[in-house]
Protein backbone atom coordinates (compact mmCIF):
# COMPACT_ATOMS: atom_id res chain seq x y z
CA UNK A 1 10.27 -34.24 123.67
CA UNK A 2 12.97 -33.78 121.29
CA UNK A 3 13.28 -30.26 119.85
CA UNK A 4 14.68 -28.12 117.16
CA UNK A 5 15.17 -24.51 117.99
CA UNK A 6 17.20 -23.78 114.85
CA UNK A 7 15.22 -20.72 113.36
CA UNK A 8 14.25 -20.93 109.37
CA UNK A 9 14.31 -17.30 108.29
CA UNK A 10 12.46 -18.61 105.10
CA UNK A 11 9.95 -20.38 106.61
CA UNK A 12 9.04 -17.16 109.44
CA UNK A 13 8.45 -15.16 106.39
CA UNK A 14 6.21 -17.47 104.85
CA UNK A 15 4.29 -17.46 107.78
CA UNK A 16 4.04 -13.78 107.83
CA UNK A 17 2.85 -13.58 104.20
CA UNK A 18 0.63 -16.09 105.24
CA UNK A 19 -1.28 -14.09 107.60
CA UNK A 20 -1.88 -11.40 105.25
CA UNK A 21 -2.64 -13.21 102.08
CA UNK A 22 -4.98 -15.42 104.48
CA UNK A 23 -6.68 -12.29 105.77
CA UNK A 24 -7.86 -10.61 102.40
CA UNK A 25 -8.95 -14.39 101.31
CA UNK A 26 -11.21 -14.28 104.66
CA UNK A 27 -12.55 -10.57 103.79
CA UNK A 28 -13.13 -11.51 100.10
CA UNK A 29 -15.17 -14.64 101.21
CA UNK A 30 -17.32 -12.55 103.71
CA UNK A 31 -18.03 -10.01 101.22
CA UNK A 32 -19.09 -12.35 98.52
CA UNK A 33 -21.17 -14.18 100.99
CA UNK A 34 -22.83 -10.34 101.79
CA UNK A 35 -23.42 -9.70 98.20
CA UNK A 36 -25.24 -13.06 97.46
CA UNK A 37 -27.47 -12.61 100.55
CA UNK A 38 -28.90 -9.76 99.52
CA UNK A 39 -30.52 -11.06 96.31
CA UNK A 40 -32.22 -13.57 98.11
CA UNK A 41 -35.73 -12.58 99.34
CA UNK A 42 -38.09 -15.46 100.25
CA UNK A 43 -37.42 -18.80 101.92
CA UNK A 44 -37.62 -20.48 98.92
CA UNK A 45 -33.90 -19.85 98.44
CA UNK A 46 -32.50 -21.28 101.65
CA UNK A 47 -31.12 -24.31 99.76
CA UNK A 48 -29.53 -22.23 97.04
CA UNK A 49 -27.81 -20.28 99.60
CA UNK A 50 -26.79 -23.22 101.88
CA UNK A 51 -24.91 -24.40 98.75
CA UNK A 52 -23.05 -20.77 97.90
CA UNK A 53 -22.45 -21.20 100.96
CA UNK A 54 -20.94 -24.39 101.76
CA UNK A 55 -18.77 -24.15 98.36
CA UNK A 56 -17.18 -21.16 99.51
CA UNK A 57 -16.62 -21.55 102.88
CA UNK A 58 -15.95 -25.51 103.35
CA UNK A 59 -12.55 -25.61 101.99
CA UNK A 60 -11.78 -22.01 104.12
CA UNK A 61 -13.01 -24.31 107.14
CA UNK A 62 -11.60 -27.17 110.17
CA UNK A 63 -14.88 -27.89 110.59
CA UNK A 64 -18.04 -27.28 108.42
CA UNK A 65 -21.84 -28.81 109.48
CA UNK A 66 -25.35 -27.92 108.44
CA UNK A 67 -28.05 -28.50 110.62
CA UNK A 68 -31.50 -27.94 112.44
CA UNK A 69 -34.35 -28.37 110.29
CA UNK A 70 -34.67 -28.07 106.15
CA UNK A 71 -37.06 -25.16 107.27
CA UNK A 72 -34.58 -23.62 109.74
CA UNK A 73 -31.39 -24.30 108.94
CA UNK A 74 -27.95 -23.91 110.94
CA UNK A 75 -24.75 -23.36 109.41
CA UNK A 76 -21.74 -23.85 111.90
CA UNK A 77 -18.19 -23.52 110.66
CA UNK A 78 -14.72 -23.25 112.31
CA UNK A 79 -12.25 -21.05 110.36
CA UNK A 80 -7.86 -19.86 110.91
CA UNK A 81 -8.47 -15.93 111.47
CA UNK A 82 -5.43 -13.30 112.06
CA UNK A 83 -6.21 -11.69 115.10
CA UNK A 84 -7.14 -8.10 115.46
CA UNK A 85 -6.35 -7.72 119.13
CA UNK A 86 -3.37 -8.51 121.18
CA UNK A 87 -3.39 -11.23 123.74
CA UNK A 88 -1.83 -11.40 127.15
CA UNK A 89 -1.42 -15.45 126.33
CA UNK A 90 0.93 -14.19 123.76
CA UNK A 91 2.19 -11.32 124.79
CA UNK A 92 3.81 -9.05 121.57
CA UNK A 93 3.80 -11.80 118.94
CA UNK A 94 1.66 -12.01 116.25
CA UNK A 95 -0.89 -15.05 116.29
CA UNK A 96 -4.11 -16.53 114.33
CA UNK A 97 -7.05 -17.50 116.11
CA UNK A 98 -9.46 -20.14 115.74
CA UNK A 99 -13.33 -18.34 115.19
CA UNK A 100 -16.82 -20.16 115.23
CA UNK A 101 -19.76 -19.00 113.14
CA UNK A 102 -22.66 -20.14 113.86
CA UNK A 103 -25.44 -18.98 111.78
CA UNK A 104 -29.67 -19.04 111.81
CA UNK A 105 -30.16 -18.79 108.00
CA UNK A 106 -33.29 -17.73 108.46
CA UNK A 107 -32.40 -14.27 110.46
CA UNK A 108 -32.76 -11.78 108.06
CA UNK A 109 -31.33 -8.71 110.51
CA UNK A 110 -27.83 -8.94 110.08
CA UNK A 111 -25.34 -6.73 107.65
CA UNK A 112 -22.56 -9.67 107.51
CA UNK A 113 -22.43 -13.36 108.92
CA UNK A 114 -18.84 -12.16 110.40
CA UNK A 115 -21.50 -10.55 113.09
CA UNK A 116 -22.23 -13.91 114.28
CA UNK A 117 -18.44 -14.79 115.13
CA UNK A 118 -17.48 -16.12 118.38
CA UNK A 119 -13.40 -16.73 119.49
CA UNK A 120 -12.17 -20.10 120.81
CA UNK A 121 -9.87 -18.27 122.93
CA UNK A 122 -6.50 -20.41 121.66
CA UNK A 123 -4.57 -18.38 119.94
CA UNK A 124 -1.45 -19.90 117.62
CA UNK A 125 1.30 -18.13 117.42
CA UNK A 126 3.13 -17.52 114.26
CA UNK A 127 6.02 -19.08 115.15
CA UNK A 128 4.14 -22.39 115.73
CA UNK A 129 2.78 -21.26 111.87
CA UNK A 130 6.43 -21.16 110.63
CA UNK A 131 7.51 -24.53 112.41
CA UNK A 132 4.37 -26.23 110.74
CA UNK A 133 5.78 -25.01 107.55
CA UNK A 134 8.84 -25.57 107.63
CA UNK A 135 8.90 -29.78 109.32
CA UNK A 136 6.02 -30.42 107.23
CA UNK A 137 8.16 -29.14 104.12
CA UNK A 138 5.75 -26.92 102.61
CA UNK A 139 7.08 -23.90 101.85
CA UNK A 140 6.65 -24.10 97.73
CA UNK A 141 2.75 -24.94 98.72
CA UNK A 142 2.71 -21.86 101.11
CA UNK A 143 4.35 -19.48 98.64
CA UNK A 144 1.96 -20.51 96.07
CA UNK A 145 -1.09 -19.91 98.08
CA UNK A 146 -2.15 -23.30 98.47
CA UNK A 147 -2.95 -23.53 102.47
CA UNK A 148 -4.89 -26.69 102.71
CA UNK A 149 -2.37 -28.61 104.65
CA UNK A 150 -1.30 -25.63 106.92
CA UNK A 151 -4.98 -25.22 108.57
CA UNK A 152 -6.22 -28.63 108.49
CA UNK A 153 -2.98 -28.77 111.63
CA UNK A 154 -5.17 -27.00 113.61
CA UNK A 155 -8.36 -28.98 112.85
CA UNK A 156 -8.20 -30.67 116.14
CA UNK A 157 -7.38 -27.26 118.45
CA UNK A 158 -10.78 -26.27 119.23
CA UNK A 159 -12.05 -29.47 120.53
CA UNK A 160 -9.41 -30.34 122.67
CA UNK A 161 -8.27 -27.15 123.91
CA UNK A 162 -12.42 -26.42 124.99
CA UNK A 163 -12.09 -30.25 126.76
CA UNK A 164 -8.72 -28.63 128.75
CA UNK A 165 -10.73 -25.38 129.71
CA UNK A 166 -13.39 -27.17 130.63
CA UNK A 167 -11.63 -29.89 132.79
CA UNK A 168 -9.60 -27.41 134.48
CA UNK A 169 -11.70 -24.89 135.54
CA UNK A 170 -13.92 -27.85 136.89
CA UNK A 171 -10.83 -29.36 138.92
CA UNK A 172 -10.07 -25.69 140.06
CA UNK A 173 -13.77 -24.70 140.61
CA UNK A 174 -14.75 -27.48 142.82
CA UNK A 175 -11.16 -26.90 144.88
CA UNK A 176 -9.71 -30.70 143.43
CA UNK A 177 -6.58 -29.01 142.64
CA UNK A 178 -5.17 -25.40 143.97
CA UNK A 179 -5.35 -22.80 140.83
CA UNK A 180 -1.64 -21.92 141.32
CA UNK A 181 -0.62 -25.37 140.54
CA UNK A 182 -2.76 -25.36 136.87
CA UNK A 183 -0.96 -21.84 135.75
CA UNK A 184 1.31 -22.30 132.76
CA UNK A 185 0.64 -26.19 132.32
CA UNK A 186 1.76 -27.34 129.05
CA UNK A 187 -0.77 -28.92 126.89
CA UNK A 188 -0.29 -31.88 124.32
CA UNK A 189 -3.10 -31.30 120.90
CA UNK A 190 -3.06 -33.48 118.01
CA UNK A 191 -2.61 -32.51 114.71
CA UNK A 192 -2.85 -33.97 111.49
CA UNK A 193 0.56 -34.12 111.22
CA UNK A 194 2.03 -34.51 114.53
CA UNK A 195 1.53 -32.65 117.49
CA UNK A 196 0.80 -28.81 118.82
CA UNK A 197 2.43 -27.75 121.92
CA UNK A 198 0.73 -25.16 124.04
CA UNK A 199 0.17 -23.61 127.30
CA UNK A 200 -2.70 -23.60 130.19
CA UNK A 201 -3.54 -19.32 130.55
CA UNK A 202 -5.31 -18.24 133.34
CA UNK A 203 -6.72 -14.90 133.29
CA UNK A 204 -6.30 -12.22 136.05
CA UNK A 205 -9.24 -10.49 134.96
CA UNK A 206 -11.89 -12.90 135.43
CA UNK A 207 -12.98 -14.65 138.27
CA UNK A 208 -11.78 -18.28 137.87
CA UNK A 209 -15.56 -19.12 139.16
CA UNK A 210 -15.78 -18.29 135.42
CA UNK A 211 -15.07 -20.74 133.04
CA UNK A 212 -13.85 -18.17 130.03
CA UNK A 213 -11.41 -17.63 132.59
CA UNK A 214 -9.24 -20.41 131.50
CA UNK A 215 -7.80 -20.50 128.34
CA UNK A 216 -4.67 -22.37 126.03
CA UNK A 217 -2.75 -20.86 123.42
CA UNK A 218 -0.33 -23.00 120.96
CA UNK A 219 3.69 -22.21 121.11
CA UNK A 220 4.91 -24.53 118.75
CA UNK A 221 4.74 -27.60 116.41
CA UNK A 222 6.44 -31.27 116.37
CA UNK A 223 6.21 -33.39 113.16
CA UNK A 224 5.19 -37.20 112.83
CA UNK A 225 8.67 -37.66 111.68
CA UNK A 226 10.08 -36.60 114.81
CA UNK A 227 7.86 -38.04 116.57
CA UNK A 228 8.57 -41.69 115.35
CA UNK A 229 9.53 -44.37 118.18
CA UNK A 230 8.47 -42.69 120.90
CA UNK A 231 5.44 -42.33 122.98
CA UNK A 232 4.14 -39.76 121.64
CA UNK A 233 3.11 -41.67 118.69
CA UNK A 234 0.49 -43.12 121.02
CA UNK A 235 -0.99 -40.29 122.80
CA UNK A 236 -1.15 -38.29 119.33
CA UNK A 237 -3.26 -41.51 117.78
CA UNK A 238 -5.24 -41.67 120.78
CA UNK A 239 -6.22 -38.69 121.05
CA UNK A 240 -7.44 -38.27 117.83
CA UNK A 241 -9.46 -41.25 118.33
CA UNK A 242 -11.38 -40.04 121.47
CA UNK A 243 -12.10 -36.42 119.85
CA UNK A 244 -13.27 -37.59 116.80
CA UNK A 245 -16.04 -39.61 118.90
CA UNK A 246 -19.19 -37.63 118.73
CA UNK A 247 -23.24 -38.60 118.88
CA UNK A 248 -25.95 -37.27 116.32
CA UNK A 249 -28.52 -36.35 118.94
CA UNK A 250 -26.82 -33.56 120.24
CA UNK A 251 -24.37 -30.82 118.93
CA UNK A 252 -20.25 -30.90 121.01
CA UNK A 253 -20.54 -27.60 123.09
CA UNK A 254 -16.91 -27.86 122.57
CA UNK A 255 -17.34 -26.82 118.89
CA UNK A 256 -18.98 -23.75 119.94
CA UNK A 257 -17.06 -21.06 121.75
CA UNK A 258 -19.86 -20.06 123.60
CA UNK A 259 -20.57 -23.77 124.28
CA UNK A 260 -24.24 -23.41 124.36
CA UNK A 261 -26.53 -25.45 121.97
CA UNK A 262 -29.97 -24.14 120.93
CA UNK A 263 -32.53 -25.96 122.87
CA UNK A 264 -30.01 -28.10 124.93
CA UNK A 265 -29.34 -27.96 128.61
CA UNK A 266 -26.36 -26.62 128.35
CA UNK A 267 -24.61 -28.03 132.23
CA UNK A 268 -26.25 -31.31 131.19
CA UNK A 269 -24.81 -31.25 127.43
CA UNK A 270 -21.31 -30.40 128.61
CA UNK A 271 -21.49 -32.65 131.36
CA UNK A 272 -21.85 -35.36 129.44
CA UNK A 273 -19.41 -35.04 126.85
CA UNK A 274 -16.93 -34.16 129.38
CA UNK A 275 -17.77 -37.72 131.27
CA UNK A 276 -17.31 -39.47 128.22
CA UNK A 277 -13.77 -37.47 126.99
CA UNK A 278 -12.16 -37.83 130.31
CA UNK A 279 -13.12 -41.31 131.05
CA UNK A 280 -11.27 -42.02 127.71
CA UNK A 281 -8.19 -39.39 128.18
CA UNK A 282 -7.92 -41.46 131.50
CA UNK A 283 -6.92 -44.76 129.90
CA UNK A 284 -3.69 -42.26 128.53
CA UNK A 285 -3.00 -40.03 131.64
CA UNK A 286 0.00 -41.32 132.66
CA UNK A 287 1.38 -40.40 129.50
CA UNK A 288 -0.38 -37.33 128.95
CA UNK A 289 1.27 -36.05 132.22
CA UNK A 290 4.66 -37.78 131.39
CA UNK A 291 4.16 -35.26 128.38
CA UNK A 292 3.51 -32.60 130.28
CA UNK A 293 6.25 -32.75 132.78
CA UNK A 294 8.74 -33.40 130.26
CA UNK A 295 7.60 -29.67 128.56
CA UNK A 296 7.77 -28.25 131.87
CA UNK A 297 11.42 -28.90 132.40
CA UNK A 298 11.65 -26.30 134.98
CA UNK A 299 8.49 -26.84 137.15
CA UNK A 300 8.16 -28.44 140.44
CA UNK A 301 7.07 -32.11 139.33
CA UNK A 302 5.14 -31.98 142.86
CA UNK A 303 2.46 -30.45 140.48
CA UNK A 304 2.60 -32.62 137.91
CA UNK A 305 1.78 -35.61 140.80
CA UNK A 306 -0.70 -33.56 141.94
CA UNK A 307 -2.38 -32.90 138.95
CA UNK A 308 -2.83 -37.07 138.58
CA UNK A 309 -4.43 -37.36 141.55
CA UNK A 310 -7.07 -34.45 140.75
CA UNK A 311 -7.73 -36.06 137.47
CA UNK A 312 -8.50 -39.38 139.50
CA UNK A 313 -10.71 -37.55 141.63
CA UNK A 314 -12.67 -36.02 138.84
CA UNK A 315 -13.39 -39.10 137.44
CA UNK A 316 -14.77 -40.63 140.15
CA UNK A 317 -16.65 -37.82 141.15
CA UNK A 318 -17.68 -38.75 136.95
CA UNK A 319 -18.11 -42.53 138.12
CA UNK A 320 -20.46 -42.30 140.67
CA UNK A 321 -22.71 -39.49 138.89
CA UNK A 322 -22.86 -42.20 136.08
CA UNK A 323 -23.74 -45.22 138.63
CA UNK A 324 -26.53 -43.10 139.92
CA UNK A 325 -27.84 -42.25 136.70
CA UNK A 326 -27.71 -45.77 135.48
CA UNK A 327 -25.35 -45.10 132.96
CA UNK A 328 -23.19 -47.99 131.70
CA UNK A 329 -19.10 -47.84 131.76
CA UNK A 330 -19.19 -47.88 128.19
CA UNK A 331 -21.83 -45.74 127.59
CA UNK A 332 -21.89 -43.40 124.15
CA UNK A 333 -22.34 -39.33 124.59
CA UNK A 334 -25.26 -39.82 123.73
CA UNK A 335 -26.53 -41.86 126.15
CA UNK A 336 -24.99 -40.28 128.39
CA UNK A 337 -27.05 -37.05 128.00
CA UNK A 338 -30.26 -39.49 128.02
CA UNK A 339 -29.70 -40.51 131.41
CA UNK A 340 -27.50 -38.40 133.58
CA UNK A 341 -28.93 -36.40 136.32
CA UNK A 342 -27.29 -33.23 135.90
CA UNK A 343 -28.37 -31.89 139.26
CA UNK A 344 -27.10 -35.01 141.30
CA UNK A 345 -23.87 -33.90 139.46
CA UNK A 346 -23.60 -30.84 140.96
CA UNK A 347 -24.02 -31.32 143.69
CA UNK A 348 -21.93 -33.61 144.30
CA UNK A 349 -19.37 -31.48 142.89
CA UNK A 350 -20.43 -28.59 145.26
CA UNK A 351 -20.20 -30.78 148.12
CA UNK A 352 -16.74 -32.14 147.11
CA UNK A 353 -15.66 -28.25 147.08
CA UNK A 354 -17.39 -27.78 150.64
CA UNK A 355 -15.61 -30.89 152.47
């Protein structure tokens, strides 16, 4: 990976303005949001307030979708918040985080919809806020307030960094791969404009049984332009491709921090879109952990060899959960999710963590 550690004074004080200016534009939304609520009284309004509220919250938003019912509604939206909290992950620096509201317009018992916020647990660091704006070359759009092309980089982060989480606490959970060998693994996430570099965090306070105890958090930022000729290119493209792949029958878990889904099975609803990612991310592995390796300059590349062959084993594991279920190689999400046999999974899984 080539890099440029030159540090752009300018362009780390842009990103500092940034999270302030960002944060009263956040607290003025919610509070106009709070204000409009409150004159509405009956049912009959729902569609006027799904449309306040889509205007002023889409184009604050990565990811904006309505729905449920006409009747009962849900609004889910994925917003760039400055965090409030420090971070192990991140140690003294400051960082934004990527939030999830997901709202019931119909509940009435609620002072603010921030009360309905969950965290995606990958924070961004504001260096990796400075690098975006200063390769990307927009500092006069920055300084002007114009963000649109600084958060739509991150559009991408919650997706893929809940598919990492997800994946590794499975390979660690079911003993595929030792948990000291996934500590600190460097993580390749698409953005619109080239390519977020991050980190595998493992949590010392939580049981990694657990899946919320794995979580990534983004270091830095690579443009398209410097990413031209090499292979990169490919992975970033690729990935794109298999994340953007969704199913209308279901809602991703993975765009929910929580990733539960009202009314879904939730092992069955993650299983499934976890077959389906990593049978694509496999047809890129090798250069996914080329990646890898190559940002972990000063790692044993034992892991990195290890962590191929756990990612073969998953998949198999995958494989034969799918030819059990009936379930076609090139079978959508959402068929997927028709036919698997959840159960049969896990247990399979349990006895591969057994043997």
């Amino acid at each position: 990976m080539i890099r440029n550690n030159t540090r752009d004074m300018e362009s780390e004080g842009l990103a500092g303005d940034f999270f302030l200016k960002w944060d009263d534009i956040l607290i003025n939304a919610f509070r106009k949001d709070r204000d409009f609520k409150k004159k509405l009284t009956n049912s009959s309004n729902i569609a006027k307030y799904l449309k306040f509220n889509q205007e002023l919250f889409q184009k604050l938003s990565i990811h904006y979708k309505i729905y449920g019912s006409k009747r009962n509604p849900v609004i889910n939206f994925i917003f760039p918040s400055p965090a409030r909290e420090r971070t192990d992950s991140i140690a003294d620096e400051l960082f934004i985080i990527l939030q999830s509201i997901c709202l019931p317009v119909q509940k009435r018992q609620y002072d603010s919809i921030v009360s309905f916020a969950g965290d995606f647990h990958c924070p961004v660091t504001k260096h990796a806020v400075s690098r975006i704006i200063l390769r990307l070359g927009i500092k006069k759009e920055v300084y002007e307030g114009d963000y649109e092309v600084l958060i739509k980089q991150f559009s991408y982060v919650p997706i893929v960094s809940e598919f990492y989480n997800t994946i590794f606490w499975l390979l660690s959970k079911f003993k595929i791969i030792p948990l000291g060998d996934l500590q600190n693994i460097a993580l390749i996430i698409p953005a619109e404009k080239g390519l977020l570099l991050g980190k595998l965090n493992i949590r010392s306070d939580v049981s990694a049984d657990y899946r919320k105890a794995f979580s990534t958090s983004i270091k830095t930022f690579v443009d398209d332009e410097i990413l031209k000729g090499e292979e990169q290119v490919s992975v970033k493209d690729t990935l794109i491709k298999i994340f953007t792949q969704t199913t209308q029958a279901i809602e991703n878990p993975f765009l929910m921090p929580s990733g539960m889904v009202a009314n879904i099975d939730p092992w069955k609803n993650m299983s499934s879109h976890c077959i389906f990612y990593l049978s694509q991310f496999m047809l890129i592995k090798d250069d996914i952990i080329y990646l890898m390796s190559k940002e972990n300059k000063n790692s044993d590349n034992k892991i990195f060899f290890r962590l191929d062959k756990a990612f073969i084993k998953l998949n198999s594991i995958f494989d034969k959960a799918k030819k059990e279920s009936a379930i076609a190689d090139n079978a959508s999400i959402g068929e997927i999710y028709e036919k698997l046999d959840a159960l049969y999974l896990n247990s399979m899984l349990q006895n591969n963590s057994e043997s």
